[in-house]
Protein backbone atom coordinates (compact mmCIF):
# COMPACT_ATOMS: atom_id res chain seq x y z
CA UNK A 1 20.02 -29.26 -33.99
CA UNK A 2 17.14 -30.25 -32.46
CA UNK A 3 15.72 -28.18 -29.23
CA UNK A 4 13.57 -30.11 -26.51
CA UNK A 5 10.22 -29.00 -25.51
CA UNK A 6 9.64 -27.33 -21.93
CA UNK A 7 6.71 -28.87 -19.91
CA UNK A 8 4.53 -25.90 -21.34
CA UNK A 9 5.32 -26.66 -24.24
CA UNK A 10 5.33 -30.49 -25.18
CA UNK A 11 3.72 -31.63 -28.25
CA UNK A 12 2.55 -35.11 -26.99
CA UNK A 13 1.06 -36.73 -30.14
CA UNK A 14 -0.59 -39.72 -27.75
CA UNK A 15 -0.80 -42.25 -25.18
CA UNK A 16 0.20 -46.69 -26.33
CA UNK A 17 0.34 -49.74 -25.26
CA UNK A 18 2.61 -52.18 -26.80
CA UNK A 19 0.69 -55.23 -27.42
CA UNK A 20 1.98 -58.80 -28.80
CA UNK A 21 -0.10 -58.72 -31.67
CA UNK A 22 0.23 -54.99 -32.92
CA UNK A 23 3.57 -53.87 -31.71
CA UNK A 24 5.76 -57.40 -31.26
CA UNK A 25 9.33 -56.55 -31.25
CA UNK A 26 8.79 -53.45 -29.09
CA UNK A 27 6.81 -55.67 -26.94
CA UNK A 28 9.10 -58.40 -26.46
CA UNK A 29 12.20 -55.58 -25.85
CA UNK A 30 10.05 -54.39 -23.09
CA UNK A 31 9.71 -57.78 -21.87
CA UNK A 32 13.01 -58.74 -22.13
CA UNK A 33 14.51 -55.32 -20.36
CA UNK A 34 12.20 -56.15 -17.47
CA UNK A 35 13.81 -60.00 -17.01
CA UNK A 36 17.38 -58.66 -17.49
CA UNK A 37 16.72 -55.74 -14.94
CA UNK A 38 15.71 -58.23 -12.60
CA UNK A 39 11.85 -56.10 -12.28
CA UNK A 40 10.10 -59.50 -13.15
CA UNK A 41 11.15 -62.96 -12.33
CA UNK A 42 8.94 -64.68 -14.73
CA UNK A 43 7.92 -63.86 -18.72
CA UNK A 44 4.61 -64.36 -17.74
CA UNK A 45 4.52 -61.57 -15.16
CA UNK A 46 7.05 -59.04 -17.27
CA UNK A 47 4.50 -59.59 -20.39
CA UNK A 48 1.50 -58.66 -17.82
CA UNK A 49 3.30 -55.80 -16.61
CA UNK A 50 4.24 -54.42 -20.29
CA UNK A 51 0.43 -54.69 -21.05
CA UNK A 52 -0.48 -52.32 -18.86
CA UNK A 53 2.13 -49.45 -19.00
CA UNK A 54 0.67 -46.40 -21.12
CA UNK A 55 3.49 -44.65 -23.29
CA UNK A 56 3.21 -41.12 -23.71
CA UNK A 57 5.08 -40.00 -26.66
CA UNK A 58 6.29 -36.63 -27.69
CA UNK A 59 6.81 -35.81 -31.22
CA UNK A 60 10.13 -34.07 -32.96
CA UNK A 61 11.04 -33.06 -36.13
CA UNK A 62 14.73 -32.17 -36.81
CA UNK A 63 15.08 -30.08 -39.99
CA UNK A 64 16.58 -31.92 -42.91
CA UNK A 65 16.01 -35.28 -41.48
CA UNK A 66 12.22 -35.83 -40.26
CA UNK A 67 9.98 -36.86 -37.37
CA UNK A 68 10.80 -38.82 -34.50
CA UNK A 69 8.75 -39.45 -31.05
CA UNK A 70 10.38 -39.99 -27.26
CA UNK A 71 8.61 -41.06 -24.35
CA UNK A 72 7.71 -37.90 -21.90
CA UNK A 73 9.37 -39.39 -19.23
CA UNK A 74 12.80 -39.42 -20.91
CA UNK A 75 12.47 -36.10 -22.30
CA UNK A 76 12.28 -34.89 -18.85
CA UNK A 77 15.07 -37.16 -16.72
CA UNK A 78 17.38 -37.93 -19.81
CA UNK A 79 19.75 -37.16 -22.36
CA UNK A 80 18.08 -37.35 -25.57
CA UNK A 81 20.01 -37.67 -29.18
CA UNK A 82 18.16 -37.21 -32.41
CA UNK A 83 17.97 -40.91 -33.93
CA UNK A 84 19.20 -39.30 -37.66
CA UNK A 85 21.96 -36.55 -36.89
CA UNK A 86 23.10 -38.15 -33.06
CA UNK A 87 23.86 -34.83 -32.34
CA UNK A 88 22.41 -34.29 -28.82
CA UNK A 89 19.31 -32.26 -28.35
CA UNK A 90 19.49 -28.87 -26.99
CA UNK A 91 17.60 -28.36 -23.92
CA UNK A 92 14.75 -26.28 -23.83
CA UNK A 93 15.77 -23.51 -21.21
């Protein structure tokens, strides 16, 4: 089971932008989520939008499984299930 960090203690392991060159299918996800959800009207002005959003990622490890990173925000306004066991993660308090 894996336990989620409290503010205090979040073990951000950095800060990415998803680019079309290093990062494609991620990128074009992005992209795609922002035309479905209505946000952007054009690919042209999702792709512009996705090029400047900064990730920050926060790193897990569940024990018998491995490492896995979650944006910040998520970990803070979401539900979050490990991406081995899909047990849901324990919350921190």
């Amino acid at each position: 089971m894996v336990k989620l960090n409290s503010a205090e203690e979040m073990e951000m392991i950095g800060k990415i932008r998803l680019t079309k060159d290093k990062f494609p299918i991620a990128f074009n996800n992005k992209v795609e989520e922002l035309l479905e959800e209505g946000v952007c009207n054009t690919k042209e002005e999702a792709e512009k939008i996705v090029n400047d959003i900064i990730f920050e990622l926060e790193i897990y490890y569940e024990k018998g499984h491995g490492l896995f990173a979650v944006e910040c925000e998520a970990v803070e306004s979401g539900t979050i299930y490990s991406p081995y066991s899909r047990d849901m993660c324990e919350d921190y308090c």
